[in-house]
N, C-alpha and C. Protein backbone atom coordinates (compact mmCIF):
# COMPACT_ATOMS: atom_id res chain seq x y z
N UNK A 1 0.84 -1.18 0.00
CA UNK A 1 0.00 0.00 0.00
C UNK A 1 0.88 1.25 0.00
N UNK A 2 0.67 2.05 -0.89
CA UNK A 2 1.50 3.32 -0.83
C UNK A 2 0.94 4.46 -0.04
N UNK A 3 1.74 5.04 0.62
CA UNK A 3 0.87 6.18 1.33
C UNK A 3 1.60 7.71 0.63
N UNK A 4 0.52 8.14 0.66
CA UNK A 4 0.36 9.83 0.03
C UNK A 4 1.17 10.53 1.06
N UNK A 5 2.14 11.40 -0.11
CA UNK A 5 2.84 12.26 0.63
C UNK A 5 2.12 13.26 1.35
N UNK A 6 1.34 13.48 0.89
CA UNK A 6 0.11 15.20 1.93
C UNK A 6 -0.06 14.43 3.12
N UNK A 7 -0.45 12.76 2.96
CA UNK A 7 -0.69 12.61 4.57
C UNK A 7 0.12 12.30 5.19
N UNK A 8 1.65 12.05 4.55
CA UNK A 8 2.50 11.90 5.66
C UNK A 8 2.96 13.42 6.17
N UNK A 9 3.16 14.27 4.99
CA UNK A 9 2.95 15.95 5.60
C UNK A 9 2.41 16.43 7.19
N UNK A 10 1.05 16.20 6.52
CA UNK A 10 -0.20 16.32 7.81
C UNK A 10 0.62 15.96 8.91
N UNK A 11 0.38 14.31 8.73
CA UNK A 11 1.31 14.04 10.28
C UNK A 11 2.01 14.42 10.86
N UNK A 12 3.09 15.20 10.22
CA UNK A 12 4.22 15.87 10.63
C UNK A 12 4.04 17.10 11.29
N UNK A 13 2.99 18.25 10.42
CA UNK A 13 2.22 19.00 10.93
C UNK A 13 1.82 19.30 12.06
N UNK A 14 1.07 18.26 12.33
CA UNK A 14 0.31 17.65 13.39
C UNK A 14 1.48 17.55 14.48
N UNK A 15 1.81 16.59 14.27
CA UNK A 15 3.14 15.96 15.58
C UNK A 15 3.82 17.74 16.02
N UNK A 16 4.38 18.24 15.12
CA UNK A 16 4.91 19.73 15.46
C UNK A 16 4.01 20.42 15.96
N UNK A 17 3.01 20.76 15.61
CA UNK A 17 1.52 21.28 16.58
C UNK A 17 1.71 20.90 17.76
N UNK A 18 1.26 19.81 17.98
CA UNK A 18 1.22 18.73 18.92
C UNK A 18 2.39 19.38 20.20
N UNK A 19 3.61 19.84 19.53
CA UNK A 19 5.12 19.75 20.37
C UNK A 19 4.80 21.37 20.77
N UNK A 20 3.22 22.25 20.30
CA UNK A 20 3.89 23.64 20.38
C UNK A 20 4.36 24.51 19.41
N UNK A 21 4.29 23.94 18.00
CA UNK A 21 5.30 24.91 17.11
C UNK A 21 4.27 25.10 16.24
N UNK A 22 4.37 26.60 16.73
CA UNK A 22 3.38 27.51 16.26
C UNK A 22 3.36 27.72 14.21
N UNK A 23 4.10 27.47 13.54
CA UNK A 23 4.77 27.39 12.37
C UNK A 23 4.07 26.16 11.62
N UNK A 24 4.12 25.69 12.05
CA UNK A 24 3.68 23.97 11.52
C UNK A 24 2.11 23.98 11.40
N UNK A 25 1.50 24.52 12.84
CA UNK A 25 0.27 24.96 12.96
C UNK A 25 -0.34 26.19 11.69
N UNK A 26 0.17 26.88 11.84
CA UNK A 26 -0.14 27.86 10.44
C UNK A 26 -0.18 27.26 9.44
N UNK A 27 0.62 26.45 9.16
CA UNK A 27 0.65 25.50 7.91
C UNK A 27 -0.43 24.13 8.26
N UNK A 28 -0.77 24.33 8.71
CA UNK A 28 -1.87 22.95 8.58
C UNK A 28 -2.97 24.04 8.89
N UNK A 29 -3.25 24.64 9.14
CA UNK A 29 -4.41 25.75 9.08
C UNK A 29 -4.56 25.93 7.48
N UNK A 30 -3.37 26.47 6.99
CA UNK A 30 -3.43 27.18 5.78
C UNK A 30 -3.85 26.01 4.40
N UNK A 31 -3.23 24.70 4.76
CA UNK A 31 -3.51 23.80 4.02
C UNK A 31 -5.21 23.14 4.17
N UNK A 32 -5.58 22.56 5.57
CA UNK A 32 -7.27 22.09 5.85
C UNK A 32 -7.97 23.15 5.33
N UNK A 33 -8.17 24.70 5.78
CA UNK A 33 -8.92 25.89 5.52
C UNK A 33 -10.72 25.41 4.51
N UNK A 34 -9.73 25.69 3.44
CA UNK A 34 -10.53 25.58 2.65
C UNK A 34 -11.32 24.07 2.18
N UNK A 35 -11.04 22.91 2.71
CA UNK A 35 -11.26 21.59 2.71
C UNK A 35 -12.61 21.99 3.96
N UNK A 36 -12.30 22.49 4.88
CA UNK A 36 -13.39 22.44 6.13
C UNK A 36 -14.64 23.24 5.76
N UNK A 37 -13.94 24.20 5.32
CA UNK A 37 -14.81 25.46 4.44
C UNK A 37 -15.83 24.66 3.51
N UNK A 38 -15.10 24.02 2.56
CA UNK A 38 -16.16 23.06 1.35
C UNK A 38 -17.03 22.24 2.91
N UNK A 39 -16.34 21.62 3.92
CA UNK A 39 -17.44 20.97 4.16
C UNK A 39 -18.71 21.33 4.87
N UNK A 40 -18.42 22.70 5.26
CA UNK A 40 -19.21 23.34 6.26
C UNK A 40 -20.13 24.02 5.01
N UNK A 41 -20.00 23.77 4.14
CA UNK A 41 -20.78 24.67 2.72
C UNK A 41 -21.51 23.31 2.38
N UNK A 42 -21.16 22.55 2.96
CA UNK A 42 -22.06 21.39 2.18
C UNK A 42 -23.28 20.87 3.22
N UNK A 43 -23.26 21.58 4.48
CA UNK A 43 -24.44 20.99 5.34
C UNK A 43 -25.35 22.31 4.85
N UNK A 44 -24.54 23.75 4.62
CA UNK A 44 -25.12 25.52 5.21
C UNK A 44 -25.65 25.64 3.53
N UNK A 45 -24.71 25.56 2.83
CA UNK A 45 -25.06 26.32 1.47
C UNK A 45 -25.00 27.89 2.09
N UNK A 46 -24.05 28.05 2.73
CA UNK A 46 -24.12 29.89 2.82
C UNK A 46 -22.43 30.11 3.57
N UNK A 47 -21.72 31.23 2.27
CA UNK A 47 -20.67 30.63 2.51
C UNK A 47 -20.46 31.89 3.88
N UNK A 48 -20.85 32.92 4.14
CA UNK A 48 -20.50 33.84 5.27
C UNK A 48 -21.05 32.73 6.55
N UNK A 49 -21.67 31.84 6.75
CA UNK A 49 -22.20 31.38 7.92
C UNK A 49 -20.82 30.04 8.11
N UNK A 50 -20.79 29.39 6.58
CA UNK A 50 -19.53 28.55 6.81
C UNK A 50 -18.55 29.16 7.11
N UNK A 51 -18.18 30.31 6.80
CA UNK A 51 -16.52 30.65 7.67
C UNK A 51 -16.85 30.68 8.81
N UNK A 52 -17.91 31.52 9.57
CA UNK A 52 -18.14 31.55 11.01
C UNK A 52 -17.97 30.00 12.20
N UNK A 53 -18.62 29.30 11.17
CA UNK A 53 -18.58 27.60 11.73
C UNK A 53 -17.55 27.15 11.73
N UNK A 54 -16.44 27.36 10.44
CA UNK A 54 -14.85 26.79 9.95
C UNK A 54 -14.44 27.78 11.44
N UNK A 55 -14.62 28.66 11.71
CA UNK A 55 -13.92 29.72 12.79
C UNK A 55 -13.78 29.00 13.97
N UNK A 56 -15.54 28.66 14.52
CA UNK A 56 -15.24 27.73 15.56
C UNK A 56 -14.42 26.31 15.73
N UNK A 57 -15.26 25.74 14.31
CA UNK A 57 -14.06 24.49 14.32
C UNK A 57 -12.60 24.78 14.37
N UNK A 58 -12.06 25.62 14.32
CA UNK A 58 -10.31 25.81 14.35
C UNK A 58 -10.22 25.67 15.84
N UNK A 59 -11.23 26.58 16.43
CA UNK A 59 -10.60 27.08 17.83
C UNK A 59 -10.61 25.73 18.91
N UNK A 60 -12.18 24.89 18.30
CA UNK A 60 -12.42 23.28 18.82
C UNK A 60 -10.93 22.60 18.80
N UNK A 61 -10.85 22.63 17.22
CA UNK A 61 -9.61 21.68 16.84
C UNK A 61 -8.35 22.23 17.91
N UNK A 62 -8.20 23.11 17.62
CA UNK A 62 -6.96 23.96 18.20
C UNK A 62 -6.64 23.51 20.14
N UNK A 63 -7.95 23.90 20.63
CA UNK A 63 -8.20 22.65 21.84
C UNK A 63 -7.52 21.64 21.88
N UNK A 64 -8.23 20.65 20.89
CA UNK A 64 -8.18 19.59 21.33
C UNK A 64 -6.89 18.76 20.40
N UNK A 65 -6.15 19.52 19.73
CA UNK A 65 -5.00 18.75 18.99
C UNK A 65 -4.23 17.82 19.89
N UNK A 66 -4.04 18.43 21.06
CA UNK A 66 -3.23 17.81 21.63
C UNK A 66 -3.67 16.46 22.26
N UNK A 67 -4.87 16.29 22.54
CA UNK A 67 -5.26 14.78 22.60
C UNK A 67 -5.75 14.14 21.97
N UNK A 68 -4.93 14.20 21.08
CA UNK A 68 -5.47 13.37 19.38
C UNK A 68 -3.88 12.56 19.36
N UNK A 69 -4.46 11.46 19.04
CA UNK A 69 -3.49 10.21 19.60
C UNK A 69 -3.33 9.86 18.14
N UNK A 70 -3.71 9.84 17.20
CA UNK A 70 -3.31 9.21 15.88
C UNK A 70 -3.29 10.18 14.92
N UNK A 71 -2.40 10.66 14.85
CA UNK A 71 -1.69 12.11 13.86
C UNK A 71 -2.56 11.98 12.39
N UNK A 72 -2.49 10.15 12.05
CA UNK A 72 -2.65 9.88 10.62
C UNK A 72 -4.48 10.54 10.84
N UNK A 73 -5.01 10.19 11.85
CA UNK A 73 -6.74 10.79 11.50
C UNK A 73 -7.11 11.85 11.72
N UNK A 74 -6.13 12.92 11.67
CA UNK A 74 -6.35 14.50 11.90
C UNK A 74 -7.41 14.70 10.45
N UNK A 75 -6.98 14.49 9.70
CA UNK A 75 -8.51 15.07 8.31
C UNK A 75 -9.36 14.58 8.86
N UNK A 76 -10.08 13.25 9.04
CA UNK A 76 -11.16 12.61 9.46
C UNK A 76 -11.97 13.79 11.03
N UNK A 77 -11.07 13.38 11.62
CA UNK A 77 -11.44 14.81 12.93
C UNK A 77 -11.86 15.66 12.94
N UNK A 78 -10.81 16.86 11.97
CA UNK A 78 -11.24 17.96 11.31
C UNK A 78 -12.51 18.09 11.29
N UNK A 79 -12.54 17.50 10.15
CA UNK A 79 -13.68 17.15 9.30
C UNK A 79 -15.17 16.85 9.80
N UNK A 80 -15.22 15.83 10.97
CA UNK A 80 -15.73 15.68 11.58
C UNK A 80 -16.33 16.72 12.33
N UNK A 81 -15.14 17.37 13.34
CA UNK A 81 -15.59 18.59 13.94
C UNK A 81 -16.07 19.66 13.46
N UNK A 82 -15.66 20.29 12.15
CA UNK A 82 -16.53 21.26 11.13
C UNK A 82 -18.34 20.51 10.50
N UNK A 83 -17.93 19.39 10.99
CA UNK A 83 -19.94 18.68 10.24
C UNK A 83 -20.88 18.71 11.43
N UNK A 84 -19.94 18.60 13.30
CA UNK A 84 -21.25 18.55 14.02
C UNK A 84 -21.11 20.20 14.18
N UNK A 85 -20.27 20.94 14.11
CA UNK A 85 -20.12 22.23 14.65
C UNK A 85 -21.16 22.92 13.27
N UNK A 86 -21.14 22.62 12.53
CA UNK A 86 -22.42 23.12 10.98
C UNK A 86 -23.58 22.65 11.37
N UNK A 87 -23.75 21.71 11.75
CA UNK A 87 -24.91 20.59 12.43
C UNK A 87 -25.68 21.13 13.30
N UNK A 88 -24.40 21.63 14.58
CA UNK A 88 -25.21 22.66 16.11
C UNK A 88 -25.97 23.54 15.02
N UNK A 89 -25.07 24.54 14.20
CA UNK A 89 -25.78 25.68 13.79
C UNK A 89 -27.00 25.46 13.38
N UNK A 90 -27.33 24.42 12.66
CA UNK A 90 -28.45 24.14 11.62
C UNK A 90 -29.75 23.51 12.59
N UNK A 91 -29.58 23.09 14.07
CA UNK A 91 -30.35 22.69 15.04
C UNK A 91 -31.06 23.90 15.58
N UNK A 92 -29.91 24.84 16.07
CA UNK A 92 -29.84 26.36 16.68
C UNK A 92 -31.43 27.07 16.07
N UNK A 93 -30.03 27.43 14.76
CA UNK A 93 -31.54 27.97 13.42
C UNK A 93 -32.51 27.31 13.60
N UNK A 94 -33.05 26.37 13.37
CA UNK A 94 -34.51 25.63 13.18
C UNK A 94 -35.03 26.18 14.41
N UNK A 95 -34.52 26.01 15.91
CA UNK A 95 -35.11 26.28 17.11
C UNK A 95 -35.27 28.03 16.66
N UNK A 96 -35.03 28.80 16.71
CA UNK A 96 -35.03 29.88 16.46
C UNK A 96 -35.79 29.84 15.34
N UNK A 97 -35.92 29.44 14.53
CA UNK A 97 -37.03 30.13 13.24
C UNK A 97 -38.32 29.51 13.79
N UNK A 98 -38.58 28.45 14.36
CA UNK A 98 -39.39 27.72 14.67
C UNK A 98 -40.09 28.42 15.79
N UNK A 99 -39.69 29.36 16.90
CA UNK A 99 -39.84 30.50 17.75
C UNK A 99 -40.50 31.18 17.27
N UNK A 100 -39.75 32.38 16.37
CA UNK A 100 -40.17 32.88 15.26
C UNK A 100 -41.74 33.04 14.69
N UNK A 101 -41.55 31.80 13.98
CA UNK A 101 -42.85 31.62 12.97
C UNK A 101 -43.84 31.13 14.50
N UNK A 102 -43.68 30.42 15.57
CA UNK A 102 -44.70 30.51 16.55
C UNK A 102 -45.17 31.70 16.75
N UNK A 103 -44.22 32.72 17.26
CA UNK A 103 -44.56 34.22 17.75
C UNK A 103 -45.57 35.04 16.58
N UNK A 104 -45.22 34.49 15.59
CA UNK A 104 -45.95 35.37 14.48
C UNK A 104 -47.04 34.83 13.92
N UNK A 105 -47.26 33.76 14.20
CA UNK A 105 -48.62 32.84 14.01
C UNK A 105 -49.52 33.09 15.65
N UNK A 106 -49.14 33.48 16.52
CA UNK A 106 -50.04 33.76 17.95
C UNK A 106 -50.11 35.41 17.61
N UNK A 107 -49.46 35.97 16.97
CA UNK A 107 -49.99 37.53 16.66
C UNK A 107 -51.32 37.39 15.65
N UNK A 108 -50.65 36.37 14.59
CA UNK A 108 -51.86 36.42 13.84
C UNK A 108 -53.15 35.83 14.10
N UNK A 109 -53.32 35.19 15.18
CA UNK A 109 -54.41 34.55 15.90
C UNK A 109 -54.89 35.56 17.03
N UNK A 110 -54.38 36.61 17.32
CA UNK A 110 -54.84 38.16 17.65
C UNK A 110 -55.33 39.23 16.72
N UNK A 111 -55.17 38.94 15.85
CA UNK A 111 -55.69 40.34 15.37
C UNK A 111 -57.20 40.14 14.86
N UNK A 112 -58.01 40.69 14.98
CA UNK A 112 -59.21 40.79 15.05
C UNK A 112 -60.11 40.41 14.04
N UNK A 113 -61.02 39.99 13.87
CA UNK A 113 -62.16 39.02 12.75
C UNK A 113 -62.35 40.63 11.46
N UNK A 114 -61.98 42.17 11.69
CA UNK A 114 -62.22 42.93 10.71
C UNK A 114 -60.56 42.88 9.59
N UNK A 115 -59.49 42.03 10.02
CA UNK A 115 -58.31 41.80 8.97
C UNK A 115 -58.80 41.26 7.95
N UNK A 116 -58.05 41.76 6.49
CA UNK A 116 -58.04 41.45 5.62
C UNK A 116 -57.70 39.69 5.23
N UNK A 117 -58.70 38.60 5.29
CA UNK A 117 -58.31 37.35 4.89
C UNK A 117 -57.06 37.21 4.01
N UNK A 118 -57.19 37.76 2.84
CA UNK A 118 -56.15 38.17 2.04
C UNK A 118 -54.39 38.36 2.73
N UNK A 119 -54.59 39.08 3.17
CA UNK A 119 -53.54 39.63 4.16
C UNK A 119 -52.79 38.75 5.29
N UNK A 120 -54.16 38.17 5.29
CA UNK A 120 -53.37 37.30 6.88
C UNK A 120 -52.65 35.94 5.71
N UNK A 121 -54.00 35.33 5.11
CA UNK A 121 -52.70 34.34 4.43
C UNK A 121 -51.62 34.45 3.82
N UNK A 122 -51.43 35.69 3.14
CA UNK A 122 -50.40 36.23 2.48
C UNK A 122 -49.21 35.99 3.79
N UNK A 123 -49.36 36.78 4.93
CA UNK A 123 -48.19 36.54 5.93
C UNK A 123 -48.26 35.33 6.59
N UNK A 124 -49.21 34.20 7.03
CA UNK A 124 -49.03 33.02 6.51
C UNK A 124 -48.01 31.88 5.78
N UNK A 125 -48.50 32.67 4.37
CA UNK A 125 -47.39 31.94 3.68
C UNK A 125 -46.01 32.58 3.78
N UNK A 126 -46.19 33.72 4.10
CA UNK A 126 -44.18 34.66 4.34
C UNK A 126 -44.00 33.56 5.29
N UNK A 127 -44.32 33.71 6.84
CA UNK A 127 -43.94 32.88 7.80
C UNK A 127 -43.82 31.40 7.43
N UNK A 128 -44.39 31.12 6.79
CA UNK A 128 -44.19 29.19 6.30
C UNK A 128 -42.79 28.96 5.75
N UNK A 129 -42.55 30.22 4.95
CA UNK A 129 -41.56 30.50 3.74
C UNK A 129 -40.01 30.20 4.64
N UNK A 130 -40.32 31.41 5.55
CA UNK A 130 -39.39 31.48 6.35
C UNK A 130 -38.84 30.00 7.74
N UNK A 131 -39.83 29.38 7.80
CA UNK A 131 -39.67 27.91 8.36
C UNK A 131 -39.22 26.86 7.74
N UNK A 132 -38.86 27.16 6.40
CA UNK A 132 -39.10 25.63 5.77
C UNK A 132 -37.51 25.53 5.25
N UNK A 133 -36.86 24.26 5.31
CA UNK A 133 -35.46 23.98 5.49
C UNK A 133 -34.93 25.09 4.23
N UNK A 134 -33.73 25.11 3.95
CA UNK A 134 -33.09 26.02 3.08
C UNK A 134 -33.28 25.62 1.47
N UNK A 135 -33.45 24.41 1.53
CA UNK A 135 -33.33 23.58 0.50
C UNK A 135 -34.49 23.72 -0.39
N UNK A 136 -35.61 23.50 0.75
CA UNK A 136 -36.71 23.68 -0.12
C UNK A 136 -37.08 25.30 -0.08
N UNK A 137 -37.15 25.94 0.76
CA UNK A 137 -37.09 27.45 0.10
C UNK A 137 -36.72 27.74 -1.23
N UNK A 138 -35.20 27.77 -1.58
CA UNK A 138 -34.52 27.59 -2.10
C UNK A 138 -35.18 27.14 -3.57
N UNK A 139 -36.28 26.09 -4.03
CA UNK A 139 -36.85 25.14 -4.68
C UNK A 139 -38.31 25.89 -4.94
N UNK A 140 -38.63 26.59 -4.12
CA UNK A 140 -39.76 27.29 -3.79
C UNK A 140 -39.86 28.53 -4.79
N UNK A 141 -39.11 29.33 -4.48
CA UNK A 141 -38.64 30.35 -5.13
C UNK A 141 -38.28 30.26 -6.48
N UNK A 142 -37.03 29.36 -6.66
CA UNK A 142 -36.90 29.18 -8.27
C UNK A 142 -38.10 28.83 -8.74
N UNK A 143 -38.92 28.06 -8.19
CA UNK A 143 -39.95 27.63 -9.20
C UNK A 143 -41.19 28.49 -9.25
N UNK A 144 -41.66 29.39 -7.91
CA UNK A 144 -42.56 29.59 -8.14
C UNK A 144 -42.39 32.00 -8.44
N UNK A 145 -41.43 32.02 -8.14
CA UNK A 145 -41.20 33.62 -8.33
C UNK A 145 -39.86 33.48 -9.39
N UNK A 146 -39.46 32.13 -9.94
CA UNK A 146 -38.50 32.98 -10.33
C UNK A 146 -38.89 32.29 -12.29
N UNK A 147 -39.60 30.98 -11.65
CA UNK A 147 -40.27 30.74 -13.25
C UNK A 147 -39.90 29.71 -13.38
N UNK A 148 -38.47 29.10 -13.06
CA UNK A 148 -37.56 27.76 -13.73
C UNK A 148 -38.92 26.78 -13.76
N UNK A 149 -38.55 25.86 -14.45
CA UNK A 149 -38.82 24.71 -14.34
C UNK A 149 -38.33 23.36 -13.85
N UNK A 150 -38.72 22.29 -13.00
CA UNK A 150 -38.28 21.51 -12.46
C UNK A 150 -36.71 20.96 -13.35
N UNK A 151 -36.74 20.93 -14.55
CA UNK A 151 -35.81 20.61 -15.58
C UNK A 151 -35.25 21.80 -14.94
N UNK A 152 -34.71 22.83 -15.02
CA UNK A 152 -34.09 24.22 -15.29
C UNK A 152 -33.66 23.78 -13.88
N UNK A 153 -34.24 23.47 -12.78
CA UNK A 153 -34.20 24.00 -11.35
C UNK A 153 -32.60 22.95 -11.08
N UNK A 154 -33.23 21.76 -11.70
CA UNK A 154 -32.64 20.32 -11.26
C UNK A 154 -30.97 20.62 -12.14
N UNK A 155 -31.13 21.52 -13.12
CA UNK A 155 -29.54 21.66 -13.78
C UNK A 155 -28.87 23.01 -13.24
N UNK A 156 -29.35 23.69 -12.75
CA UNK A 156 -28.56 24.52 -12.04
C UNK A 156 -28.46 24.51 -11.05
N UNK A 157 -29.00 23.12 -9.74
CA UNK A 157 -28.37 22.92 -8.72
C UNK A 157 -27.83 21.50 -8.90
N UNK A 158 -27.35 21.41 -9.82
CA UNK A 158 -26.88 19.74 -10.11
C UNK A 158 -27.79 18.97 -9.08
N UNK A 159 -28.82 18.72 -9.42
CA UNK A 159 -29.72 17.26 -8.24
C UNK A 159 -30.42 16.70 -9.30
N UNK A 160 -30.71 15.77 -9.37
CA UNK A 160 -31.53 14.93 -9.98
C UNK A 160 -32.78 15.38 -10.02
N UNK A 161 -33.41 15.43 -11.03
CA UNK A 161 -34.75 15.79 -11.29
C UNK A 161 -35.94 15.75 -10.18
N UNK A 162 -35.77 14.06 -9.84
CA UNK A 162 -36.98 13.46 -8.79
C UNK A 162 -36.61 13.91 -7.23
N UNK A 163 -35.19 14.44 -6.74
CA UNK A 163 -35.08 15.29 -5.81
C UNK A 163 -35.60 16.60 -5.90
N UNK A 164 -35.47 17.45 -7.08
CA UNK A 164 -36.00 18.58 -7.11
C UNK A 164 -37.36 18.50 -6.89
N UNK A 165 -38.48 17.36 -7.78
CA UNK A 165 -39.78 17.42 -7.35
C UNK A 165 -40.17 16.94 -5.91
N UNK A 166 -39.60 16.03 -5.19
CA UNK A 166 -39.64 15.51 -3.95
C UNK A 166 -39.28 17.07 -2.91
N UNK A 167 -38.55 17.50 -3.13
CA UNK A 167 -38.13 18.87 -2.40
C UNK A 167 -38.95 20.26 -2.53
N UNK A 168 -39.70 20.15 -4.04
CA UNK A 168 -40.55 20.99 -3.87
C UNK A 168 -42.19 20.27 -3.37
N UNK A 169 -42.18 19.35 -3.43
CA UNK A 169 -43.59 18.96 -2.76
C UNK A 169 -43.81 18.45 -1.13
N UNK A 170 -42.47 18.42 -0.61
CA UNK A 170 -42.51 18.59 0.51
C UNK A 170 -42.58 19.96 0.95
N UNK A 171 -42.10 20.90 0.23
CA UNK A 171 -41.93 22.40 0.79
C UNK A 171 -43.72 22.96 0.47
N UNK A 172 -44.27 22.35 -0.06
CA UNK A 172 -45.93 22.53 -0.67
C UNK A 172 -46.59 21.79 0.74
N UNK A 173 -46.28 20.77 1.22
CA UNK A 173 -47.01 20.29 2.48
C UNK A 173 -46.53 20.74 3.50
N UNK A 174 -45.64 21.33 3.55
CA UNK A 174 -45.25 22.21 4.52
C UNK A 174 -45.88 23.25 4.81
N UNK A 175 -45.99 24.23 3.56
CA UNK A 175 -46.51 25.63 4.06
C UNK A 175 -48.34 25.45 4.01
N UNK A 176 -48.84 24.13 3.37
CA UNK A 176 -50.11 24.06 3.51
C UNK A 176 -50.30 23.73 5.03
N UNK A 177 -49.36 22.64 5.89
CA UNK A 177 -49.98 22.67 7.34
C UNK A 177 -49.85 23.90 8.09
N UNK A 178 -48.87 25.36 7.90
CA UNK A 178 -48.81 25.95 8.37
C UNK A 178 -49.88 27.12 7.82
N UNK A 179 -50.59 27.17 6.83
CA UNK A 179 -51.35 28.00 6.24
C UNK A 179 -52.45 27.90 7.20
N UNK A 180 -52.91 26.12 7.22
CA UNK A 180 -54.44 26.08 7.67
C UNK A 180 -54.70 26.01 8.97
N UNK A 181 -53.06 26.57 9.87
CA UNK A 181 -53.44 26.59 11.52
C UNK A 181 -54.01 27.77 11.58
């Protein structure tokens, strides 16, 4: 089995980290960066929220280098630690939008039998809009304000067709249970 020079690098990296040497550390910063970055873009799809997450994961990693016992699984770790640290965020958000769209669905269950029907479902559907994962928003919009078609939608986010329709018809039963509370 041949092993790759980058990961015997890493290791080395690592082990010098490991000893204190601040130098080595910069350089394994400068090299993961953008590897953690792609992965924290692949739970968020938003790249100002992934640096914030890549931010914490450094400072996690940076912790905890030193009791990391197998130099060779520093990527795996990393890596790891940038997917639950994207993960917290994406739990966080939901609790918070989910607040949110409560608070603004008990306003709208206050305001008085002379509101415009019109009006209230209209903010209704804003608030549904604003609850519903990124993905299907996201699916929502192209298709229904911006025109694409499921074909159009499915090639400019590289997904397979039957994900794009599965993603927009879940985002359709979504804002219908939140319409008819």
């Amino acid at each position: 089995m041949e092993i790759h020079p980058e990961l015997i690098l890493d290791e080395l990296l690592v082990l010098r980290s490991q000893s204190g040497d601040e130098k080595a550390l910069t350089v394994l910063i400068r090299r993961w960066h953008p590897k953690l970055l792609r992965q924290a873009n692949r739970h968020l799809y938003d790249s100002e929220v992934s640096k914030d997450v890549v931010q914490e994961s450094w400072q996690a990693i940076m912790r905890g280098i030193g009791g990391l016992h197998d130099s060779s699984k520093f990527g795996v770790w990393a890596l790891s630690i940038t997917s639950r640290k994207a993960i917290d965020w994406i739990r966080k958000e939901q609790v918070n939008r989910r607040k949110k769209t409560e608070s603004i669905l008990a306003q709208d269950q206050s305001i008085s039998d002379g509101t415009d029907q019109k009006e209230l479902m209209l903010n209704k559907v804003s608030v549904g809009l604003q609850g519903l994962p990124h993905d299907q928003k996201l699916i929502l919009s192209m298709f229904y304000l911006d025109g694409h078609s499921l074909h159009e939608i499915s090639s400019i986010l590289n997904l397979p067709a039957g994900t794009v329709k599965s993603r927009l018809y879940y985002a359709r039963e979504h804002l219908k249970k939140i319409v008819r509370k």
